[in-house]
C-alpha atoms as a PDB file:
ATOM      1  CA  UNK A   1     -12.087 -68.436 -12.993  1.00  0.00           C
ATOM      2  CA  UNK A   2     -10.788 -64.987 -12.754  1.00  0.00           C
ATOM      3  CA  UNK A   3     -12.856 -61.786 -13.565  1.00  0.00           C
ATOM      4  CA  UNK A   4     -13.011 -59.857 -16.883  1.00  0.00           C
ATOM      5  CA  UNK A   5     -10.850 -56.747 -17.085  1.00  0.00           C
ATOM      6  CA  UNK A   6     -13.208 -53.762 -16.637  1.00  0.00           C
ATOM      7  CA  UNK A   7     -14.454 -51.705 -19.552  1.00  0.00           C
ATOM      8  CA  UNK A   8     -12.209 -48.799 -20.060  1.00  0.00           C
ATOM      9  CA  UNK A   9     -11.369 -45.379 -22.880  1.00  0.00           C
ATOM     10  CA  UNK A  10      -8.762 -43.719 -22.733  1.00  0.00           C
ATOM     11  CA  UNK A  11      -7.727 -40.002 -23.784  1.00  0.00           C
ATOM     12  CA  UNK A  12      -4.477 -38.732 -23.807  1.00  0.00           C
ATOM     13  CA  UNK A  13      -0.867 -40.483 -24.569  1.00  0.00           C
ATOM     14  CA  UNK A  14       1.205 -38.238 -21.790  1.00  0.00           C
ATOM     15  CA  UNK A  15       1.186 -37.057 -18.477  1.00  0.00           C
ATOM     16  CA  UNK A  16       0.043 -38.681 -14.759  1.00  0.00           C
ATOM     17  CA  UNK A  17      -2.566 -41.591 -15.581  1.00  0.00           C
ATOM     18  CA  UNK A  18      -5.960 -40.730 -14.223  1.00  0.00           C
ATOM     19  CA  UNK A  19      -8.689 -43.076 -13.586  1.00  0.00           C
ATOM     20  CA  UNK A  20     -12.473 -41.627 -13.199  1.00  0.00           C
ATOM     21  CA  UNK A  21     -15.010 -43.868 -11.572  1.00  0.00           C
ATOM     22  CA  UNK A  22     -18.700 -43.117 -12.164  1.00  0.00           C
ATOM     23  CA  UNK A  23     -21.426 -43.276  -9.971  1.00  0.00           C
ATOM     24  CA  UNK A  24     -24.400 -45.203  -9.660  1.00  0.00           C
ATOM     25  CA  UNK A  25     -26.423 -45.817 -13.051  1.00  0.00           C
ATOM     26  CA  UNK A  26     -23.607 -43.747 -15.385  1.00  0.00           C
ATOM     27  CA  UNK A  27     -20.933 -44.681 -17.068  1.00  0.00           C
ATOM     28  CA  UNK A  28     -17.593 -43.781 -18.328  1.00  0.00           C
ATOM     29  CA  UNK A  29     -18.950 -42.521 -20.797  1.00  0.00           C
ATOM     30  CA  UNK A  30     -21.066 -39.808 -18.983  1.00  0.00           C
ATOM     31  CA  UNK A  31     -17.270 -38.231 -18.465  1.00  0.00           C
ATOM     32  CA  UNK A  32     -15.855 -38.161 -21.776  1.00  0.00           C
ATOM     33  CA  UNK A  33     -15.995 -34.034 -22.181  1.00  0.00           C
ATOM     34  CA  UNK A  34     -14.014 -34.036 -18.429  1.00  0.00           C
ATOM     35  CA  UNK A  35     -11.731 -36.531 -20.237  1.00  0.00           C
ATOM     36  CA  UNK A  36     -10.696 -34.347 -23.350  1.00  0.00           C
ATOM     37  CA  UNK A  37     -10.526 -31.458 -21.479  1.00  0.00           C
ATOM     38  CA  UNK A  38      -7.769 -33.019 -19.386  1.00  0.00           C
ATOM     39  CA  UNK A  39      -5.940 -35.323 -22.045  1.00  0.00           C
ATOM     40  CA  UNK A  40      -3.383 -32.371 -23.531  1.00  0.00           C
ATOM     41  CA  UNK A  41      -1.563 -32.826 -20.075  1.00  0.00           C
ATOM     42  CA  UNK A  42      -2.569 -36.179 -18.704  1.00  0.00           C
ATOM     43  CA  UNK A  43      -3.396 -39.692 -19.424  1.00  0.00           C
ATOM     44  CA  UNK A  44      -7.137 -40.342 -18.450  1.00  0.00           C
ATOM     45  CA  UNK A  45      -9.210 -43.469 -17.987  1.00  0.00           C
ATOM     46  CA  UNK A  46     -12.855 -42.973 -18.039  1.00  0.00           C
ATOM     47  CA  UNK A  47     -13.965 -46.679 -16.372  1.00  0.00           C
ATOM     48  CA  UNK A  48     -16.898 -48.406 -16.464  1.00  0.00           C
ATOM     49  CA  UNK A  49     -17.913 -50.326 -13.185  1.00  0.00           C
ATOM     50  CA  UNK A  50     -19.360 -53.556 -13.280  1.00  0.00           C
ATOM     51  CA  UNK A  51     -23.059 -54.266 -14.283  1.00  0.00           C
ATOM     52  CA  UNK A  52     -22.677 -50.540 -15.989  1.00  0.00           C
ATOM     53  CA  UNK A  53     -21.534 -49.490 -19.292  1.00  0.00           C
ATOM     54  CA  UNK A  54     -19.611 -52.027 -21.579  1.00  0.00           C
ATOM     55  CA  UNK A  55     -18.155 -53.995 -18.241  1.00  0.00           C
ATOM     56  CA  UNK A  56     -19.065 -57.174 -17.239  1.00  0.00           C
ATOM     57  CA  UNK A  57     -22.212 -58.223 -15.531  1.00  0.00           C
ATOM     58  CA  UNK A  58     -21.794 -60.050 -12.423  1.00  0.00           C
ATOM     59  CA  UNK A  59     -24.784 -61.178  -9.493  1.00  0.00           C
ATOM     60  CA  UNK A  60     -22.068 -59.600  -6.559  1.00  0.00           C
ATOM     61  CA  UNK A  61     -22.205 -55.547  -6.683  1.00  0.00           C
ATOM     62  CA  UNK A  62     -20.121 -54.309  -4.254  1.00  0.00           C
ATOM     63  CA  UNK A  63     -17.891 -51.324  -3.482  1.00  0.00           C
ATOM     64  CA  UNK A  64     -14.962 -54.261  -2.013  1.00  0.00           C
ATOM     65  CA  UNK A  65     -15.778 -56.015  -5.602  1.00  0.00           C
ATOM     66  CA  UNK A  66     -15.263 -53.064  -7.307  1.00  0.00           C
ATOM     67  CA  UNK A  67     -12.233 -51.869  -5.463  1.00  0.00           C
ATOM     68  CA  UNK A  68     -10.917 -55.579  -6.000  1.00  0.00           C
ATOM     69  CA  UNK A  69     -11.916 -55.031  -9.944  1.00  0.00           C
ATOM     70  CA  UNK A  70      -9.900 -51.105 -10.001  1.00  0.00           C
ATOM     71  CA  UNK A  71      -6.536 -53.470  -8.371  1.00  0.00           C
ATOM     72  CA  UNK A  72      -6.722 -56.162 -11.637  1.00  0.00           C
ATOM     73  CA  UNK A  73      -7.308 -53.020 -13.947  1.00  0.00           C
ATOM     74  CA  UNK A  74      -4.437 -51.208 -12.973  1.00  0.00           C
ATOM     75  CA  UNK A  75      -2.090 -54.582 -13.058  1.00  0.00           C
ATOM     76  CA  UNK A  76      -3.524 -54.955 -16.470  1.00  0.00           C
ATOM     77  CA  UNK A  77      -2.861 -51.676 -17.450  1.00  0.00           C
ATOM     78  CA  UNK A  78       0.661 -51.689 -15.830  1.00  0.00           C
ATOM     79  CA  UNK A  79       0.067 -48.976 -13.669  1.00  0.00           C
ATOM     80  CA  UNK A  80       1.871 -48.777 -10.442  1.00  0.00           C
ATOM     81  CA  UNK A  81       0.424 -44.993  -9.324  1.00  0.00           C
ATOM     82  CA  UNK A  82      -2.143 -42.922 -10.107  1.00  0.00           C
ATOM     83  CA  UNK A  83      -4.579 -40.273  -9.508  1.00  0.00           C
ATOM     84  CA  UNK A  84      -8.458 -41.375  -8.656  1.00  0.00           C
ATOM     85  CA  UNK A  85     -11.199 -39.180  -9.693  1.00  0.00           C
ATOM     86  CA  UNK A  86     -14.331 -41.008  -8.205  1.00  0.00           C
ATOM     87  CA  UNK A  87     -18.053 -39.707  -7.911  1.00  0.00           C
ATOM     88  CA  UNK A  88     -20.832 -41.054  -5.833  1.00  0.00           C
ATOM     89  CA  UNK A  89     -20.446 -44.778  -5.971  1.00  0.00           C
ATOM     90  CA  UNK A  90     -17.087 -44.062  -7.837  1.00  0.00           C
ATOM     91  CA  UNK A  91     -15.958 -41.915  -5.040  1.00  0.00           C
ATOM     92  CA  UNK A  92     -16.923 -44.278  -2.541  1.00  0.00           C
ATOM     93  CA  UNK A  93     -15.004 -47.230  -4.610  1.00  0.00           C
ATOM     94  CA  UNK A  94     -11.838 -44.769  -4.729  1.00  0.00           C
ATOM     95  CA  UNK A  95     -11.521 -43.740  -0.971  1.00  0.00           C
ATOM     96  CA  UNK A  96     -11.311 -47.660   0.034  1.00  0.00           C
ATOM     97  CA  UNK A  97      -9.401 -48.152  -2.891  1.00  0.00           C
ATOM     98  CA  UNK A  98      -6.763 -45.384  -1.549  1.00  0.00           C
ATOM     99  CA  UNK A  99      -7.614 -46.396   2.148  1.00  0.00           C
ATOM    100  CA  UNK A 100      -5.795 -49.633   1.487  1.00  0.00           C
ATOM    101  CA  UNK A 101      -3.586 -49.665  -1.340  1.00  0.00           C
ATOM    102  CA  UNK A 102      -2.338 -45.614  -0.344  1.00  0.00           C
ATOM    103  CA  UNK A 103       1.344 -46.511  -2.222  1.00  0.00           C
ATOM    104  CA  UNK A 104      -0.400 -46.867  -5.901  1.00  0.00           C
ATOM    105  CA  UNK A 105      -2.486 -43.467  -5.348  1.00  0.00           C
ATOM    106  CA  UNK A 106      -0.971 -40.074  -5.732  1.00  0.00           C
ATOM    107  CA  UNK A 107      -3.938 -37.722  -5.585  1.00  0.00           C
ATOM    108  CA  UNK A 108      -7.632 -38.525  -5.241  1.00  0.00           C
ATOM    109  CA  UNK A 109     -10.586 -36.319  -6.168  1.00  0.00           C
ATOM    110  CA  UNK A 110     -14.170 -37.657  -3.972  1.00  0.00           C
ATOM    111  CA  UNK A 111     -17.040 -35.952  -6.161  1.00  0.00           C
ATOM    112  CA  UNK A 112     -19.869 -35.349  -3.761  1.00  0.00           C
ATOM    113  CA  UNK A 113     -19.858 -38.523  -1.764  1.00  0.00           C
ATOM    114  CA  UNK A 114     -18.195 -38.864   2.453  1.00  0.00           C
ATOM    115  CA  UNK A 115     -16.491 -41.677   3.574  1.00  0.00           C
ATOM    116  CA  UNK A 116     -19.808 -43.785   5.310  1.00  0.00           C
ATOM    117  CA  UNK A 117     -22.337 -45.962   4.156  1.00  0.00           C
ATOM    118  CA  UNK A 118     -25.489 -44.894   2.060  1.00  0.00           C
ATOM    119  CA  UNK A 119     -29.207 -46.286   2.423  1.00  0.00           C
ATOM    120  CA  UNK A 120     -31.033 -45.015  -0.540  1.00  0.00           C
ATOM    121  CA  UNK A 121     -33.643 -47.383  -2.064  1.00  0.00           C
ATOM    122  CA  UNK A 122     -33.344 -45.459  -5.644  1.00  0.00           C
ATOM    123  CA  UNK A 123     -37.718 -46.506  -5.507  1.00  0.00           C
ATOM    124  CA  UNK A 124     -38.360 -44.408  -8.460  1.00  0.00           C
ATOM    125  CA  UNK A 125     -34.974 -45.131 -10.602  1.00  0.00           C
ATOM    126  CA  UNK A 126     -35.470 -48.740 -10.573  1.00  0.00           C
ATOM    127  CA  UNK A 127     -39.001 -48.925 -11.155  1.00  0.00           C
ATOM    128  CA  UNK A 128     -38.240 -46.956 -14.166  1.00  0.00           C
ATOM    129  CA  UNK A 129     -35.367 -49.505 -15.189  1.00  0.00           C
ATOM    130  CA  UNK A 130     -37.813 -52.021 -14.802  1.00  0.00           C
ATOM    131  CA  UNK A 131     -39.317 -50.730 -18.265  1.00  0.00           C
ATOM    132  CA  UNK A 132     -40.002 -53.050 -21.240  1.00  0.00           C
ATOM    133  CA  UNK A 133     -38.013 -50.749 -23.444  1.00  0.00           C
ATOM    134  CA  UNK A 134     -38.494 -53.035 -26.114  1.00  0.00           C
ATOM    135  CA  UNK A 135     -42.161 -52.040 -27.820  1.00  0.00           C
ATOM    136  CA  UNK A 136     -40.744 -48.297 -28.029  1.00  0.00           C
ATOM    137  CA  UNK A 137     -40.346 -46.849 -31.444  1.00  0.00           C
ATOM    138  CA  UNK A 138     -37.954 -44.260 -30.624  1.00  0.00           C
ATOM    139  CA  UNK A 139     -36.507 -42.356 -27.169  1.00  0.00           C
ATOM    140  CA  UNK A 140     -38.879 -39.753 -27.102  1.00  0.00           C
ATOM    141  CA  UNK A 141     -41.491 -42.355 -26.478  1.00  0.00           C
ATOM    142  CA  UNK A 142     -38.980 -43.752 -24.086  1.00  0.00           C
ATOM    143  CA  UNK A 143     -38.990 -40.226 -22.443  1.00  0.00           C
ATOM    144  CA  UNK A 144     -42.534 -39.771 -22.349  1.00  0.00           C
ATOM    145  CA  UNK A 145     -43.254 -43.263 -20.634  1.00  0.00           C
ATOM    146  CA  UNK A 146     -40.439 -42.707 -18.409  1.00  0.00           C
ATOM    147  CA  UNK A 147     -41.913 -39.239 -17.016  1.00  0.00           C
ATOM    148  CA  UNK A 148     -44.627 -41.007 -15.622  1.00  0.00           C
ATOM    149  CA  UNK A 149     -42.413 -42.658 -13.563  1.00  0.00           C
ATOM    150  CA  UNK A 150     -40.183 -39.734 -12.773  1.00  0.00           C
ATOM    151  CA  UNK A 151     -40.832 -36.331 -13.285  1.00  0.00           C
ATOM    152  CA  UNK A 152     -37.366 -34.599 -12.882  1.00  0.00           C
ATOM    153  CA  UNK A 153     -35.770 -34.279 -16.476  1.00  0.00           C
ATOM    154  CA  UNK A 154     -32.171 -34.647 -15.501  1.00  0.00           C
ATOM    155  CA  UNK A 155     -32.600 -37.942 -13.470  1.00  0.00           C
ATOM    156  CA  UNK A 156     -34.390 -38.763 -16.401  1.00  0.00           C
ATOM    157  CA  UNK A 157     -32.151 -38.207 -18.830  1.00  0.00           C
ATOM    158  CA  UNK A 158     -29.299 -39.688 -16.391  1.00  0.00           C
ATOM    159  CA  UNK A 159     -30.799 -42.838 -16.797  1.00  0.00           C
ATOM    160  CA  UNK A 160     -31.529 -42.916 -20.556  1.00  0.00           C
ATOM    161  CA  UNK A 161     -27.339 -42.600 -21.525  1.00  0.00           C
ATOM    162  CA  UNK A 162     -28.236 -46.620 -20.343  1.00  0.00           C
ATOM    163  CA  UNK A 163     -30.550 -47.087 -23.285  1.00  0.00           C
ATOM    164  CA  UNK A 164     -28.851 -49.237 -26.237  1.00  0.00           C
ATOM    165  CA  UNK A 165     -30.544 -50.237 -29.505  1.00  0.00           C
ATOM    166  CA  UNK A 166     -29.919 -54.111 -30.579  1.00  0.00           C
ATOM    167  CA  UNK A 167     -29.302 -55.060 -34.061  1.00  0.00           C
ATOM    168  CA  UNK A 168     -32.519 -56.391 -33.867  1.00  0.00           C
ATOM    169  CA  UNK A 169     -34.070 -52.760 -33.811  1.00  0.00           C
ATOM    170  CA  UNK A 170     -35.706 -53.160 -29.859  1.00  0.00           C
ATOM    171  CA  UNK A 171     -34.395 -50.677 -26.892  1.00  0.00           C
ATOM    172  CA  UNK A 172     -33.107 -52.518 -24.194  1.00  0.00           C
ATOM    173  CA  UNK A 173     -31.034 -51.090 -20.887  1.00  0.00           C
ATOM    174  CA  UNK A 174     -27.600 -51.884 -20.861  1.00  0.00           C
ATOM    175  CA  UNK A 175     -26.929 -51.509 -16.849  1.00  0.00           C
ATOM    176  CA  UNK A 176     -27.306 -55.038 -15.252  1.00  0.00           C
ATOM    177  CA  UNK A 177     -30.647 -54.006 -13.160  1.00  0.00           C
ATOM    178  CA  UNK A 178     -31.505 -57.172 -11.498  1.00  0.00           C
ATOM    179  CA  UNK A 179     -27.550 -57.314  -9.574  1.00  0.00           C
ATOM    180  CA  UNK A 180     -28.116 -53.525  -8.543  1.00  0.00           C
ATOM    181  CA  UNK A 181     -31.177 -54.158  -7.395  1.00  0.00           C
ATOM    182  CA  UNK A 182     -29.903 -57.404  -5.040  1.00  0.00           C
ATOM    183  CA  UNK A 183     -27.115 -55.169  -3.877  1.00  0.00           C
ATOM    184  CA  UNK A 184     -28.411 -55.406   0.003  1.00  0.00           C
ATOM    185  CA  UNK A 185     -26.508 -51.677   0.595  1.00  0.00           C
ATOM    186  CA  UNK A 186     -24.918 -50.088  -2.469  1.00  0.00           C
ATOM    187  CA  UNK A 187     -22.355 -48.517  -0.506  1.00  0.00           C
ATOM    188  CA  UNK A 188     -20.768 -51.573   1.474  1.00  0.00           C
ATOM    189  CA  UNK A 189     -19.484 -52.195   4.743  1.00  0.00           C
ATOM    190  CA  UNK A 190     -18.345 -49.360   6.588  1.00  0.00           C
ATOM    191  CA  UNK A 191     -14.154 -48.289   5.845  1.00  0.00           C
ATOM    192  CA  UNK A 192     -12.036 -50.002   7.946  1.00  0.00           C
ATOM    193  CA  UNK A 193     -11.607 -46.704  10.356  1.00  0.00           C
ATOM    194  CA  UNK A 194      -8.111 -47.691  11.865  1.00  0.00           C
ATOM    195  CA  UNK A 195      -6.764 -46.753   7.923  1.00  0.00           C
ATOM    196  CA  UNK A 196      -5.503 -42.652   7.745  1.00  0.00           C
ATOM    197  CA  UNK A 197      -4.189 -41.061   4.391  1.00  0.00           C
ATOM    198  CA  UNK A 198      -2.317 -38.132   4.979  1.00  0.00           C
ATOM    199  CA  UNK A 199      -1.716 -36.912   1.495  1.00  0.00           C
ATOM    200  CA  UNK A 200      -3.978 -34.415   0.296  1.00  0.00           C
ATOM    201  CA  UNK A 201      -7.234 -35.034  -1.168  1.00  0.00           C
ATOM    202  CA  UNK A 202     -10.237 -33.163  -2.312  1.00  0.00           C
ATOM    203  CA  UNK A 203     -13.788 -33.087  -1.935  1.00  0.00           C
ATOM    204  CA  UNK A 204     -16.435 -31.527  -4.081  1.00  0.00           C
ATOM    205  CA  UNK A 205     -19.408 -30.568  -2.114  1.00  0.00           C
ATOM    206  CA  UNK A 206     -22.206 -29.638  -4.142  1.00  0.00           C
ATOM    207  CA  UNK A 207     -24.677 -27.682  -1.710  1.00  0.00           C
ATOM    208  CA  UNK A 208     -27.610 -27.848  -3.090  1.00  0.00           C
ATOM    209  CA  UNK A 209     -27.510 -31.929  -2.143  1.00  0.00           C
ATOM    210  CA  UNK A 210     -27.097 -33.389   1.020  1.00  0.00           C
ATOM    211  CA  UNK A 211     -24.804 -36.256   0.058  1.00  0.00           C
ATOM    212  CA  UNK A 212     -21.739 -34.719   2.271  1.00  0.00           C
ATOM    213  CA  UNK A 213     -23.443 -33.431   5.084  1.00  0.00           C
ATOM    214  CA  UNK A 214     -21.912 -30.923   8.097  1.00  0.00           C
ATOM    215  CA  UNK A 215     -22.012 -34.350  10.227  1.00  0.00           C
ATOM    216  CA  UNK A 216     -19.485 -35.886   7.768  1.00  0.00           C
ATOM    217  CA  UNK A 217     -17.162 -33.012   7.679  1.00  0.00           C
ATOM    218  CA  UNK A 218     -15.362 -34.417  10.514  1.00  0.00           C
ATOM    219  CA  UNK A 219     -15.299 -38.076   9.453  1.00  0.00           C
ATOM    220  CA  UNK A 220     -13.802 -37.008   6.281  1.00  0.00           C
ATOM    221  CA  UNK A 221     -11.325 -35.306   8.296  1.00  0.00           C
ATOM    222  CA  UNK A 222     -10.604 -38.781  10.199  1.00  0.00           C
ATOM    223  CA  UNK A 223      -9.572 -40.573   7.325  1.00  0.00           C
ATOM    224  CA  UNK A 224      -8.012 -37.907   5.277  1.00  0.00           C
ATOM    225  CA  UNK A 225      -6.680 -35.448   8.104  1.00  0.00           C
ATOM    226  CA  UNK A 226      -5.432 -32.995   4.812  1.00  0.00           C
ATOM    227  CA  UNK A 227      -8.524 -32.983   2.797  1.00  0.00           C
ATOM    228  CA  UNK A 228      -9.895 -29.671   1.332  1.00  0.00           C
ATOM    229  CA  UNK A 229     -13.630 -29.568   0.528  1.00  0.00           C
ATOM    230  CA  UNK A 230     -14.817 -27.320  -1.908  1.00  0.00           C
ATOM    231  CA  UNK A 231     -18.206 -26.551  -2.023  1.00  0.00           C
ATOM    232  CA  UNK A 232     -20.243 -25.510  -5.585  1.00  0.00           C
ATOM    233  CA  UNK A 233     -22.936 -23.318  -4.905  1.00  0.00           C
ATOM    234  CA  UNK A 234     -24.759 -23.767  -7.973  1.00  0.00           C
ATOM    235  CA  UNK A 235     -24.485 -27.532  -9.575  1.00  0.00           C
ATOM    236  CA  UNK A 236     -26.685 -30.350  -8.589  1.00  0.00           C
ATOM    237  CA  UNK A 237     -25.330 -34.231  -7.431  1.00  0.00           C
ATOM    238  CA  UNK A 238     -23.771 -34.327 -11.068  1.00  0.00           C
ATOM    239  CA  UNK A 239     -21.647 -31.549 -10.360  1.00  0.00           C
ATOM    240  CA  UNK A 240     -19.277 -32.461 -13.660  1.00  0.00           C
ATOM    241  CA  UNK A 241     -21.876 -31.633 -15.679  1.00  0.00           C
ATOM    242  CA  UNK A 242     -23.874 -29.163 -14.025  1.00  0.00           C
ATOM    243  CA  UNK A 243     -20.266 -26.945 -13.100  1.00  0.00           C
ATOM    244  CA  UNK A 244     -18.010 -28.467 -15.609  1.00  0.00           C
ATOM    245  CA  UNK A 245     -16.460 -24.857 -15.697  1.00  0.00           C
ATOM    246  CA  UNK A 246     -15.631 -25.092 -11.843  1.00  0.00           C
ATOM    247  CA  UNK A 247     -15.179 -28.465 -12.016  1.00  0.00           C
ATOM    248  CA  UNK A 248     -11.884 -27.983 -14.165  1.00  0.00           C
ATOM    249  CA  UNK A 249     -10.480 -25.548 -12.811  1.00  0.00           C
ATOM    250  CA  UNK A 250     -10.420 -26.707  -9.310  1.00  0.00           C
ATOM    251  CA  UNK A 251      -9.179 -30.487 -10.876  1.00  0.00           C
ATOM    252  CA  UNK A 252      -6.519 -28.351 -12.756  1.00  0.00           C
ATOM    253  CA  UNK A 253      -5.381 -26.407  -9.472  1.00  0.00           C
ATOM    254  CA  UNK A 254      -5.380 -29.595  -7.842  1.00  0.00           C
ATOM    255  CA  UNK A 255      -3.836 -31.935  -9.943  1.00  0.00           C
ATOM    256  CA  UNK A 256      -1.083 -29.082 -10.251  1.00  0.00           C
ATOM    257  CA  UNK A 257      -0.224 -29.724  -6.347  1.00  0.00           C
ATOM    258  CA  UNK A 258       0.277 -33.485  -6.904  1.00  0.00           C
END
């Protein structure tokens, strides 16, 4: 039986389509100011991954699965090239994706993520998704029971753009918890390292993070010789949000090259 088509908006009715992967817990959703900032001069597709947002839930979370699911949206959608915005996970999901389908890309923007694998346990995120949600009266309660778990207010609130309410009234989380937490390494096998794009990409570095390291500068270089990293000085992991300003205008220059 074949797979459900991911989850997807879409903003915009002209231009080069653009597809925007989340990361890890968000959603398309999380990049819907991005998305109408862009749509006067593009076509943009904010996506949600599997187990996340309104896409399907499925017991296999993997960036291959999720590259595989970004090939039957496009051949749903008719599109034969594109540009990739992808952060974290996203990111991660749109450099194989480009890796080794390079003909259907045309420009790819990795937000804060390099081209290796990732082993972070996310202790203190799932514990928190692990919450009963449903005896809570409202999402400041939510909040409160959630700081106990973790303090920092922005991870917090990260995680609370998952919180639905049922027509029954109750809270409930809408990511599929139990398949991300199976997921033996959320970041997959290693890319295949005999695969090279030379077109140019870029990377957004956000420095006060240490998901692209100095030690990856060169393995970014290996598979994508032209890259340009740009680094953001002030912006946390969620460097759309934190230096949308930036953010844009750097998208906007580059997007302009393509």
């Amino acid at each position: 039986m074949s797979l459900p088509i991911l989850h997807f908006d879409k903003y915009g009715d002209t231009g080069l389509p653009i597809l925007i992967l989340h990361g890890l817990f968000g959603s398309g959703r999380n990049w819907t100011s991005i998305a109408k900032a862009l749509s006067s001069s593009y076509q943009i597709f904010t996506v949600d991954a599997r187990n996340h947002g309104r896409s399907f839930h499925h017991p296999e979370h993997s960036i291959s699965a999720m590259t595989q699911d970004l090939v039957r949206l496009l051949e749903f959608l008719k599109i034969n090239q594109c540009v990739l915005i992808g952060h974290s996970m996203g990111g991660l999901t749109s450099m194989r994706f480009t890796l080794l389908y390079p003909e259907k890309v045309l420009g790819l923007v990795v937000v804060d993520i390099a081209p290796r694998p990732y082993f972070i346990s996310y202790e203190a995120e799932f514990s928190a998704l692990s919450v009963d949600l449903s005896p809570y009266h409202s999402r400041k309660e939510i909040d409160m029971a959630l700081s106990q778990i973790i303090p920092r207010s922005d991870i917090r609130q990260f995680l609370q753009t998952n919180i639905e309410r049922g027509e029954d009234g109750h809270f409930y989380w809408r990511l599929n918890v139990e398949a991300l937490k199976k997921a033996p390494n959320r970041a997959d096998p290693e890319l295949p390292t005999h695969l090279v794009v030379t077109k140019k990409v870029v990377f957004f570095r956000s420095l006060h993070e240490d998901f692209i390291t100095e030690k990856d500068i060169p393995l970014i270089y290996h598979f994508f010789p032209r890259a340009e990293i740009i680094d953001f000085h002030e912006g946390n992991h969620w460097l759309h949000i934190t230096e949308q300003e930036k953010f844009l205008q750097e998208t906007r220059r580059y997007l302009l090259q393509i």
